[in-house]
N, C-alpha and C. Protein backbone atom coordinates (compact mmCIF):
# COMPACT_ATOMS: atom_id res chain seq x y z
N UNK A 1 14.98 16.75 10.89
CA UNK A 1 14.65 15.36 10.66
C UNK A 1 13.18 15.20 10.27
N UNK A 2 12.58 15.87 10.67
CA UNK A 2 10.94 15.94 10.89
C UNK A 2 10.62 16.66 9.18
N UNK A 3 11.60 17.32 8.54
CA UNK A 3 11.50 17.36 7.25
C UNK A 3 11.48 16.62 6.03
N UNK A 4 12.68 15.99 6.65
CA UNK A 4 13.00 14.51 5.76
C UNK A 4 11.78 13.18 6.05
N UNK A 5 11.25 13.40 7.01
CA UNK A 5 10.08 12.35 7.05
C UNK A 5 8.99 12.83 6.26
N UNK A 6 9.24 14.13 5.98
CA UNK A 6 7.85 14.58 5.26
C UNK A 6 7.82 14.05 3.85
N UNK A 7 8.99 14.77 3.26
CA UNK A 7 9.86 14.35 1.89
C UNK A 7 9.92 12.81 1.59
N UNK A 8 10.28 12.04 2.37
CA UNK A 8 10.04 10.77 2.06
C UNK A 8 8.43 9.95 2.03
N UNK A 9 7.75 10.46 3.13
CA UNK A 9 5.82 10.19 2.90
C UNK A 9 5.79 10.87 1.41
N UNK A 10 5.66 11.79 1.51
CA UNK A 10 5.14 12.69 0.03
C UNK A 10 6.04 12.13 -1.11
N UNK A 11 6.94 11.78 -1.03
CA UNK A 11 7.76 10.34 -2.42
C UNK A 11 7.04 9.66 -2.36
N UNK A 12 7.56 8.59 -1.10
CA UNK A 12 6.44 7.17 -1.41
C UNK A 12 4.80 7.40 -1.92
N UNK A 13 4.44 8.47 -1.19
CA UNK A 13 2.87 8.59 -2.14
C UNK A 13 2.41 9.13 -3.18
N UNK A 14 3.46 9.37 -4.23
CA UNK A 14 3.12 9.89 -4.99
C UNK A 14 3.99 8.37 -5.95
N UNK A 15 4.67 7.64 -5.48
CA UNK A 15 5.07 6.10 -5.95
C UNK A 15 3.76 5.70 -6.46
N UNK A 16 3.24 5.44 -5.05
CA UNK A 16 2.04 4.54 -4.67
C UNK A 16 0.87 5.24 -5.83
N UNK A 17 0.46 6.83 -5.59
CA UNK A 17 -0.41 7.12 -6.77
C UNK A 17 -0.48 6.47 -8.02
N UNK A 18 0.91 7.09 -8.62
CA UNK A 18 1.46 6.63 -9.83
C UNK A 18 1.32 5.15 -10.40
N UNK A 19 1.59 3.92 -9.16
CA UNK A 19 1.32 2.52 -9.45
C UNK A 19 -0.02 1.96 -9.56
N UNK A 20 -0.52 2.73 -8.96
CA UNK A 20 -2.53 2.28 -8.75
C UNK A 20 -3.00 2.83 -9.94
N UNK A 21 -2.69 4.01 -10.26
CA UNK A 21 -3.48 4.68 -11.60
C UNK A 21 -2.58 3.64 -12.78
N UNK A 22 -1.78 3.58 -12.43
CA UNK A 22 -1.07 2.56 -13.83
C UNK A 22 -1.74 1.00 -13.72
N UNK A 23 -2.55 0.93 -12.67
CA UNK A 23 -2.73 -0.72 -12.53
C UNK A 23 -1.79 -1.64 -12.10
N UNK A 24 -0.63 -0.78 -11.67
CA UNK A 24 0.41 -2.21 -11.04
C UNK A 24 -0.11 -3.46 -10.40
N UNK A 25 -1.27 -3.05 -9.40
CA UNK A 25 -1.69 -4.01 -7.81
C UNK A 25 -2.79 -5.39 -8.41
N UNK A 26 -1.59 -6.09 -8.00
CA UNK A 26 -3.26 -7.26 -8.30
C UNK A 26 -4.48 -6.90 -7.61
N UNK A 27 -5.13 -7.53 -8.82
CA UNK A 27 -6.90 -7.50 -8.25
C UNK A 27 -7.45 -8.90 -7.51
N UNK A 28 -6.76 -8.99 -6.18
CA UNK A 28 -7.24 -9.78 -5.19
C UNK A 28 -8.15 -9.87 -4.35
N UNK A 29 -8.71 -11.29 -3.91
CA UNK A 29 -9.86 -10.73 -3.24
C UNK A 29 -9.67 -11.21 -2.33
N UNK A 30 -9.69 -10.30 -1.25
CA UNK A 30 -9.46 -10.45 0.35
C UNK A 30 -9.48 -11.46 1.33
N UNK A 31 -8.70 -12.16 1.77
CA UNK A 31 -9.09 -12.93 2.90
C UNK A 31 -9.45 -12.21 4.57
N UNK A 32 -7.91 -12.03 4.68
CA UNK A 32 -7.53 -11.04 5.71
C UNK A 32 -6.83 -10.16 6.04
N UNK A 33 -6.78 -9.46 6.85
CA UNK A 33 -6.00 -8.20 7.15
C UNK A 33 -5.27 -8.00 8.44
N UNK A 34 -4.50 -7.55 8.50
CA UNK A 34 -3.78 -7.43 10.18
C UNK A 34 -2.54 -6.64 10.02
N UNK A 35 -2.29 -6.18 10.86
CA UNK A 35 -1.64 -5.22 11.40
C UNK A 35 0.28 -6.00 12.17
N UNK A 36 1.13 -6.03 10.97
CA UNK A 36 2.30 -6.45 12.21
C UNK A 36 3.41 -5.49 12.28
N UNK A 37 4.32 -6.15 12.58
CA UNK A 37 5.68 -5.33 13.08
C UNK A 37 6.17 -5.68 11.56
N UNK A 38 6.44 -5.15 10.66
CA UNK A 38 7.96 -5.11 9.08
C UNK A 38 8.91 -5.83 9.75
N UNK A 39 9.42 -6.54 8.96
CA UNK A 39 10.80 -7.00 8.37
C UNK A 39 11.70 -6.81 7.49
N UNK A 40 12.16 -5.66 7.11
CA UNK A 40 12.91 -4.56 6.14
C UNK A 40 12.34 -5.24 4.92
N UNK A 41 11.14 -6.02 4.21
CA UNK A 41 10.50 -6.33 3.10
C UNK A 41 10.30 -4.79 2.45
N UNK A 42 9.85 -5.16 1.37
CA UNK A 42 9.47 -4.05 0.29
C UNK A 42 7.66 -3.90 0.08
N UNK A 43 7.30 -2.73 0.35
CA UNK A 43 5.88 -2.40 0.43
C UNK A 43 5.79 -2.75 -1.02
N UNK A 44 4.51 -3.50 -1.47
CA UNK A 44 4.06 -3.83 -2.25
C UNK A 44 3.62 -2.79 -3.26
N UNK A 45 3.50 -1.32 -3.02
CA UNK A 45 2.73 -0.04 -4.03
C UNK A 45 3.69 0.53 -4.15
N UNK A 46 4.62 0.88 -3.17
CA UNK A 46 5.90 2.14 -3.15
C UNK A 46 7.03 1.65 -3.44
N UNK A 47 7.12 0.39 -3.36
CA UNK A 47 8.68 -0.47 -2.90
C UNK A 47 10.05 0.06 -2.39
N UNK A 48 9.31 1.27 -1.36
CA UNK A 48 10.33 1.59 -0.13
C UNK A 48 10.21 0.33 0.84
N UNK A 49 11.41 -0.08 1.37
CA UNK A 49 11.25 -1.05 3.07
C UNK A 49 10.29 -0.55 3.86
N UNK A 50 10.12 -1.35 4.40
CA UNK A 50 8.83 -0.99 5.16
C UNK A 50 9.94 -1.61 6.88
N UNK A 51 9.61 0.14 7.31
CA UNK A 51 10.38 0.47 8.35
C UNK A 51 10.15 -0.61 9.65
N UNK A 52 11.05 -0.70 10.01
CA UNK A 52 10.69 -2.22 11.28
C UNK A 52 10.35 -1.05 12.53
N UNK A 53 10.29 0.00 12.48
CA UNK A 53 10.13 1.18 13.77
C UNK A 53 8.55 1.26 13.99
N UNK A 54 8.22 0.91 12.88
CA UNK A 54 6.41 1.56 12.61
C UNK A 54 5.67 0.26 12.17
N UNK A 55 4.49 0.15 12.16
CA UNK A 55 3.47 -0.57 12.03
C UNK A 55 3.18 -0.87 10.24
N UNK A 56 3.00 -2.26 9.96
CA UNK A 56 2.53 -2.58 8.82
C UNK A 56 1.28 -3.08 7.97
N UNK A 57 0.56 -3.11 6.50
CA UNK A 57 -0.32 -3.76 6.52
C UNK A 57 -0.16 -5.18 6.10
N UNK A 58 -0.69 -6.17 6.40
CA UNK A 58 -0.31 -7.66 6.09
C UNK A 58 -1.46 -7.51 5.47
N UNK A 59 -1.73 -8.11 4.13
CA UNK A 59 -2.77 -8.73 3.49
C UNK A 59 -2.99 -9.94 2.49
N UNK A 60 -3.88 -10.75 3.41
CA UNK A 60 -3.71 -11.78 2.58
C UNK A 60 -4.90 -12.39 1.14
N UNK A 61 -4.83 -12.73 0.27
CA UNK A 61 -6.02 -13.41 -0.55
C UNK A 61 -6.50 -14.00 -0.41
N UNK A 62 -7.86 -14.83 -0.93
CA UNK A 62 -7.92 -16.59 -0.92
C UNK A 62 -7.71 -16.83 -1.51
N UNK A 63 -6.12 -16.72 -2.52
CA UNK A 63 -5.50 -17.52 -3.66
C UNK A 63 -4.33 -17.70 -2.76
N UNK A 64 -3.93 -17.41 -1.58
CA UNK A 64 -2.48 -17.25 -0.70
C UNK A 64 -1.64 -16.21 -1.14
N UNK A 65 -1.81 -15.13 -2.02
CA UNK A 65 -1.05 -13.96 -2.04
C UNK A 65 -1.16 -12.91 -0.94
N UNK A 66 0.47 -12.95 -0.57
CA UNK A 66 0.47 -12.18 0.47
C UNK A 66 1.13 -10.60 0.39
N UNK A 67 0.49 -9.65 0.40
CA UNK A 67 0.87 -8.46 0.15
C UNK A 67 1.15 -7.44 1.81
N UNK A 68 2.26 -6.73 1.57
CA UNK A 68 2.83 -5.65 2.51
C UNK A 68 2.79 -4.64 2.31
N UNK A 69 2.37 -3.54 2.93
CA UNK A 69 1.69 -2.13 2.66
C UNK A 69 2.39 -1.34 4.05
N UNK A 70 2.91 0.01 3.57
CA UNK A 70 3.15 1.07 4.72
C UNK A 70 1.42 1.25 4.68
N UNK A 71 1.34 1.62 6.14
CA UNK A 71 0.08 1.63 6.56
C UNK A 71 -0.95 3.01 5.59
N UNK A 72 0.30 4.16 5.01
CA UNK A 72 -0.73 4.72 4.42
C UNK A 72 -1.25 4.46 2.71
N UNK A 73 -0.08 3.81 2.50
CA UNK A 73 0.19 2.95 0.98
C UNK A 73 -1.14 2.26 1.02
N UNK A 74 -1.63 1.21 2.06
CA UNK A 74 -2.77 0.59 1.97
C UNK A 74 -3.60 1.69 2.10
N UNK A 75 -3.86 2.84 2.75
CA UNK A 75 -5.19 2.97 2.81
C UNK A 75 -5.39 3.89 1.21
N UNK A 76 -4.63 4.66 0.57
CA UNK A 76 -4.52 4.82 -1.09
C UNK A 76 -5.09 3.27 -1.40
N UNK A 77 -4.23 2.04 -1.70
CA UNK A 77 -5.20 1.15 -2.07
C UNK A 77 -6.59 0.54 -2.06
N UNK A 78 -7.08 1.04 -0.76
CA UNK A 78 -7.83 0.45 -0.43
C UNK A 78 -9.11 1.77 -1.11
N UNK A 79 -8.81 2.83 -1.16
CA UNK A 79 -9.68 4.15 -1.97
C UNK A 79 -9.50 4.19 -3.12
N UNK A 80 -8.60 3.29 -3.50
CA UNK A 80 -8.60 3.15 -5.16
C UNK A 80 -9.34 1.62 -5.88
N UNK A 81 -9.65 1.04 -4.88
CA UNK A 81 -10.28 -0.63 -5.38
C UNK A 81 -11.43 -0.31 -4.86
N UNK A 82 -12.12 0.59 -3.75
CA UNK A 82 -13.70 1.11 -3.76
C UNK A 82 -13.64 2.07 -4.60
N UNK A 83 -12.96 3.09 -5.10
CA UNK A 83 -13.55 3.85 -6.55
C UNK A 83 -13.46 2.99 -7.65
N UNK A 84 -12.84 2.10 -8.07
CA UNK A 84 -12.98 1.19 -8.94
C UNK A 84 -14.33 0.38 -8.91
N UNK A 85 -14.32 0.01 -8.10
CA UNK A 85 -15.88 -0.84 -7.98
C UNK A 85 -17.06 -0.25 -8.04
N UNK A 86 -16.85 1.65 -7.62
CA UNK A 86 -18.05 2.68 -8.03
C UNK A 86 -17.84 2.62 -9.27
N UNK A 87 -17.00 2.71 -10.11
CA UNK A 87 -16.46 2.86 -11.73
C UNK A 87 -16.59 4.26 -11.63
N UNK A 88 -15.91 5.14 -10.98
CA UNK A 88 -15.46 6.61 -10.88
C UNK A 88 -14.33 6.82 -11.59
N UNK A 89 -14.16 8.11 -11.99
CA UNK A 89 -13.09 8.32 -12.87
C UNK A 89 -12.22 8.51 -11.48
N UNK A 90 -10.52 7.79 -12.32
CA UNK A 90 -9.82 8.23 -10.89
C UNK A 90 -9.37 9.53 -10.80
N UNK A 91 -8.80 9.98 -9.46
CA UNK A 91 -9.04 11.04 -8.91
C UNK A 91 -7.53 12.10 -9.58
């Protein structure tokens, strides 16, 4: 089982790569952030469900866009909108 969790992280992040280097993610600017429990919704980078077993990212704009992130989906986003703002080639 502990295989198949691997196989499925290493999919979804290589989703999530693939969508950030393509520019899928709006360029929002932050309100807030928090941490809840999923509701079988669709992660906003990978668009796997975002498991109701495990912890999620909630993020919101100050335009009211509200985005859902597996917790490691956000942190790829969040290293790809600070190398953007260095203007680094991506990785």
């Amino acid at each position: 089982m502990a295989d198949d969790d691997w196989r499925a992280r290493a999919s979804r992040m290589g989703r999530t790569t693939a969508r950030l280097r393509e520019g899928h993610m709006p360029d929002v600017q932050i309100w807030s952030i928090r941490v809840v429990r999923p509701t079988r919704d669709p992660c906003i980078t990978c668009s796997d469900p975002l498991d109701t077993s495990t912890e999620a990212v909630e993020v919101f704009s100050v335009d009211g866009v509200r985005l859902l992130f597996h917790a490691d989906c956000h942190d790829m986003w969040v290293a790809f909108r600070e190398r953007a703002n260095r203007h680094d080639p991506p990785a």
